[in-house]
C-alpha atoms as a PDB file:
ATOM      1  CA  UNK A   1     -13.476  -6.838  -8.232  1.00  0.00           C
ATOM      2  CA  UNK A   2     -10.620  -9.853  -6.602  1.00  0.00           C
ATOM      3  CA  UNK A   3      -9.886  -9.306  -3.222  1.00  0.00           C
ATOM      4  CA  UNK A   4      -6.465  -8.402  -4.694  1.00  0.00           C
ATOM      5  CA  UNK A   5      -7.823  -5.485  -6.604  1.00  0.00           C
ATOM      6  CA  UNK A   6      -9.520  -4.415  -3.355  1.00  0.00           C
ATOM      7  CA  UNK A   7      -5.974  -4.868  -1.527  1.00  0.00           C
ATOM      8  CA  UNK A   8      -4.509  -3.174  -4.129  1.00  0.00           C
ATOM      9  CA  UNK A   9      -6.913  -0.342  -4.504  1.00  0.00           C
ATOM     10  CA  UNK A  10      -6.914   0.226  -1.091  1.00  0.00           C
ATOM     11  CA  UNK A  11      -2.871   0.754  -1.401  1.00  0.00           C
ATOM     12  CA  UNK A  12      -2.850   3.160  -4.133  1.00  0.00           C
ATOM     13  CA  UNK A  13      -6.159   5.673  -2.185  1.00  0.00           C
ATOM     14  CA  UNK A  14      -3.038   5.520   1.198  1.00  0.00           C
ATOM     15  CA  UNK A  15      -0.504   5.826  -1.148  1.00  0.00           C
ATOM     16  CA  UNK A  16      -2.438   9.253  -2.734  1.00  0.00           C
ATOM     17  CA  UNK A  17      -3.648  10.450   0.365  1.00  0.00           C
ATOM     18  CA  UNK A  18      -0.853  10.513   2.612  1.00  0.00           C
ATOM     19  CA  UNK A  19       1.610  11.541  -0.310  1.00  0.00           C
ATOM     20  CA  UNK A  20       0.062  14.447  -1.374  1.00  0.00           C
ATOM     21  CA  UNK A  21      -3.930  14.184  -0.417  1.00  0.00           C
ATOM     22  CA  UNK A  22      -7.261  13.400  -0.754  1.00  0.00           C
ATOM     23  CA  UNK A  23      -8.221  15.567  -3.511  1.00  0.00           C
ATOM     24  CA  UNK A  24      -5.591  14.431  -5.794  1.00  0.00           C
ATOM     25  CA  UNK A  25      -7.637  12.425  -7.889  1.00  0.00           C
ATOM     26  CA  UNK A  26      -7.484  11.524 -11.656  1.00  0.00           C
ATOM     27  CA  UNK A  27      -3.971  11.104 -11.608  1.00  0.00           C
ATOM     28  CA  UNK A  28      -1.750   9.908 -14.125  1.00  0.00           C
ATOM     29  CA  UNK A  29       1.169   7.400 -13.166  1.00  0.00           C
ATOM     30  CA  UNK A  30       4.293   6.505 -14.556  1.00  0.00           C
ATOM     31  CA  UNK A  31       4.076   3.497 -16.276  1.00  0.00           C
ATOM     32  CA  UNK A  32       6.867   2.278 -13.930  1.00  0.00           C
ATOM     33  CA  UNK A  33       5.129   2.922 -10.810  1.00  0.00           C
ATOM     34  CA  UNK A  34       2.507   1.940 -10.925  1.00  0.00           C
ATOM     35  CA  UNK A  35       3.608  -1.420 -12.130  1.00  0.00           C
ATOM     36  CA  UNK A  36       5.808  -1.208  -8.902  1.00  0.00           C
ATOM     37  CA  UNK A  37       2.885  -0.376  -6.637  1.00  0.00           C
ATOM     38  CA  UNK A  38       1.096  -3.612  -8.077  1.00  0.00           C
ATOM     39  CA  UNK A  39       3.816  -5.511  -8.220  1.00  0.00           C
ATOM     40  CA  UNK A  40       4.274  -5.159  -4.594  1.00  0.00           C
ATOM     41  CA  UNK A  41       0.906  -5.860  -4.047  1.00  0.00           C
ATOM     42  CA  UNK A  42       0.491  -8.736  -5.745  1.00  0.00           C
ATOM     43  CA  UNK A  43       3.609  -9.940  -3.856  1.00  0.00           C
ATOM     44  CA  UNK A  44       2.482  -9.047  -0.478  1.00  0.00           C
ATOM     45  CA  UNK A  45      -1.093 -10.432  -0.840  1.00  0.00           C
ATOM     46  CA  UNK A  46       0.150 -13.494  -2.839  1.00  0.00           C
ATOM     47  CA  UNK A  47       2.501 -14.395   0.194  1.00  0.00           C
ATOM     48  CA  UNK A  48       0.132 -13.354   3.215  1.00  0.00           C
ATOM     49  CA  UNK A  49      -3.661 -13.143   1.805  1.00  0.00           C
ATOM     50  CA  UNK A  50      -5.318 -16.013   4.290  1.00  0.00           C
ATOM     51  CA  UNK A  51      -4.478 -13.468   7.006  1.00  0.00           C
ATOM     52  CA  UNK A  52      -6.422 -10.533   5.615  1.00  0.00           C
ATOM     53  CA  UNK A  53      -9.946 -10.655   6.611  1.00  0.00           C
ATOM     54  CA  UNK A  54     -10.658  -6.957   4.880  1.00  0.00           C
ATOM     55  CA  UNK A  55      -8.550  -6.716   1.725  1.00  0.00           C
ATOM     56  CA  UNK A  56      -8.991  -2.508   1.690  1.00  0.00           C
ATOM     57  CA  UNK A  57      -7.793  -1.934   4.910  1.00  0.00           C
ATOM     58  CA  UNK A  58      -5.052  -4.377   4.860  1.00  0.00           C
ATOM     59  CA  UNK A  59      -3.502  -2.169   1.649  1.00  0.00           C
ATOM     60  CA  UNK A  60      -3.880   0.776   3.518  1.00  0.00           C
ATOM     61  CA  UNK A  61      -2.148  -0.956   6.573  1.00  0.00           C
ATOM     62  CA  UNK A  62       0.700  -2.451   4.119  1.00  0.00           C
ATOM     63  CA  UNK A  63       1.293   1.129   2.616  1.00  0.00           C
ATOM     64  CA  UNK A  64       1.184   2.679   5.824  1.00  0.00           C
ATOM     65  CA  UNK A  65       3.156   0.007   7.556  1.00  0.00           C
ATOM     66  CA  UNK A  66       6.073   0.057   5.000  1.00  0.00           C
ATOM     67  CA  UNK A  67       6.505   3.352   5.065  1.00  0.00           C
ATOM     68  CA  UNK A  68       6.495   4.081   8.585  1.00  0.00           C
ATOM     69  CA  UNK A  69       3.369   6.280   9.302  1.00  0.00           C
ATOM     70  CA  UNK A  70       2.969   5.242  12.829  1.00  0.00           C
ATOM     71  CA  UNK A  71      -0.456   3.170  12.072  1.00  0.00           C
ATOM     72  CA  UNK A  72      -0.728   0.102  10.202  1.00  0.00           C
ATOM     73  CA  UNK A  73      -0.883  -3.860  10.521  1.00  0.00           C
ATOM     74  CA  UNK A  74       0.119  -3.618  14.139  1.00  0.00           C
ATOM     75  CA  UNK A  75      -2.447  -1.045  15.787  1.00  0.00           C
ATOM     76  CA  UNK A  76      -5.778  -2.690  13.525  1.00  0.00           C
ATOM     77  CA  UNK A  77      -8.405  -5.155  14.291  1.00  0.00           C
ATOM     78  CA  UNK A  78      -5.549  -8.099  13.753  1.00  0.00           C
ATOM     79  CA  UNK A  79      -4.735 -10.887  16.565  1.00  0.00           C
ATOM     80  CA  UNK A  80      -1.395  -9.921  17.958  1.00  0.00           C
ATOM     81  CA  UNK A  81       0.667 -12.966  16.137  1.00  0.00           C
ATOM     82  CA  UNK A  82      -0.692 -11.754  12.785  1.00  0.00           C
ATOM     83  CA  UNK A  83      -0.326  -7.950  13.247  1.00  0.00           C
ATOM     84  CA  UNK A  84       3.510  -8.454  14.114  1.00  0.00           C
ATOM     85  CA  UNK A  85       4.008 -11.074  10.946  1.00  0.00           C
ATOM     86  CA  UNK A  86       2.371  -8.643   8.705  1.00  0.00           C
ATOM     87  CA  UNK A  87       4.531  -5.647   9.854  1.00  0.00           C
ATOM     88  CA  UNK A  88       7.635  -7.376   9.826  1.00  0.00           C
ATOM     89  CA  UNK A  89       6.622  -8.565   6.278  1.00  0.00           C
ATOM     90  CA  UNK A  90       5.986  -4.931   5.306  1.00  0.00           C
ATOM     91  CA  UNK A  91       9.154  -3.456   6.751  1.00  0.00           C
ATOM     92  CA  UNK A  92      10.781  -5.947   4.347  1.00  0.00           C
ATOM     93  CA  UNK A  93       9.209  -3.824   1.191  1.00  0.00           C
ATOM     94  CA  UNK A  94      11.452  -0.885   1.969  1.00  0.00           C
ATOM     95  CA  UNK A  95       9.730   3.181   2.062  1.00  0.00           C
ATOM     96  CA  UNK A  96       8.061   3.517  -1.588  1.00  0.00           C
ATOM     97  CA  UNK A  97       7.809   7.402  -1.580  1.00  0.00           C
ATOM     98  CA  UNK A  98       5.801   9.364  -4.804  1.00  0.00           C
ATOM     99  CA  UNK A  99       6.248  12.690  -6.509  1.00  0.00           C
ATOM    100  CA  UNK A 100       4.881  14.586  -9.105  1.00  0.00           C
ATOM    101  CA  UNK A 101       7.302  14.757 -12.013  1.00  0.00           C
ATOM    102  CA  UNK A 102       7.509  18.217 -14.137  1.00  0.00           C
ATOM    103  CA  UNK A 103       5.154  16.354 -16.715  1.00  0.00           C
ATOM    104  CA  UNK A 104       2.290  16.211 -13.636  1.00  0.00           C
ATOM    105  CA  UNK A 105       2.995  12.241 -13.685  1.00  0.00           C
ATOM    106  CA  UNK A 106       2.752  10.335 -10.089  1.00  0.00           C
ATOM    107  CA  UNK A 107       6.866   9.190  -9.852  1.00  0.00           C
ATOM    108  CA  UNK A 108       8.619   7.254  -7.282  1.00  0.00           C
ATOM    109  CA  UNK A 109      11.913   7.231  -5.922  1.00  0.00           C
END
């Protein structure tokens, strides 16, 4: 596994968890989300991956981050400097919020 599939997986496990929860696995996305969710991803991580030590955590801290959990970049293991550029990065992504569709598929909005 990349360290960008690591980022990225560890995006998509917050993204589940906190959206609906921690049971909800074997889900089925949209095509269009999930290309979205990656998308992002590889955008964030291309843009800001030499200040990720731990490429899991750091998607859970850019999905929780971006959509305003109260936890993320800015309360984790980072140097000050680096939690605040990686939050205000974040905030730039706008909320991503999911849903289950009436076909059971993961949506977003």
């Amino acid at each position: 596994m990349t360290l960008l599939e690591e980022f990225t997986q560890g995006y998509i496990a917050c993204a589940l968890w906190t959206s609906f929860d921690d049971s909800y696995q074997g889900v089925t996305f949209a095509p269009g989300t999930k290309a979205a969710m990656v998308e992002d991803c590889t955008k964030f991580w291309n843009i800001h991956y030499d200040r990720i030590t731990d490429p899991g955590q750091a998607g859970r801290d850019f999905w929780l981050t971006r959509n305003g959990h109260g936890a993320g970049f800015w309360d984790g293991d980072y140097p000050e400097h680096i939690g605040e550029i990686l939050t205000e990065a974040s905030h730039g992504y706008g909320s991503f919020d999911l849903y289950i569709d009436e076909n059971g598929l993961v949506c977003h909005f």
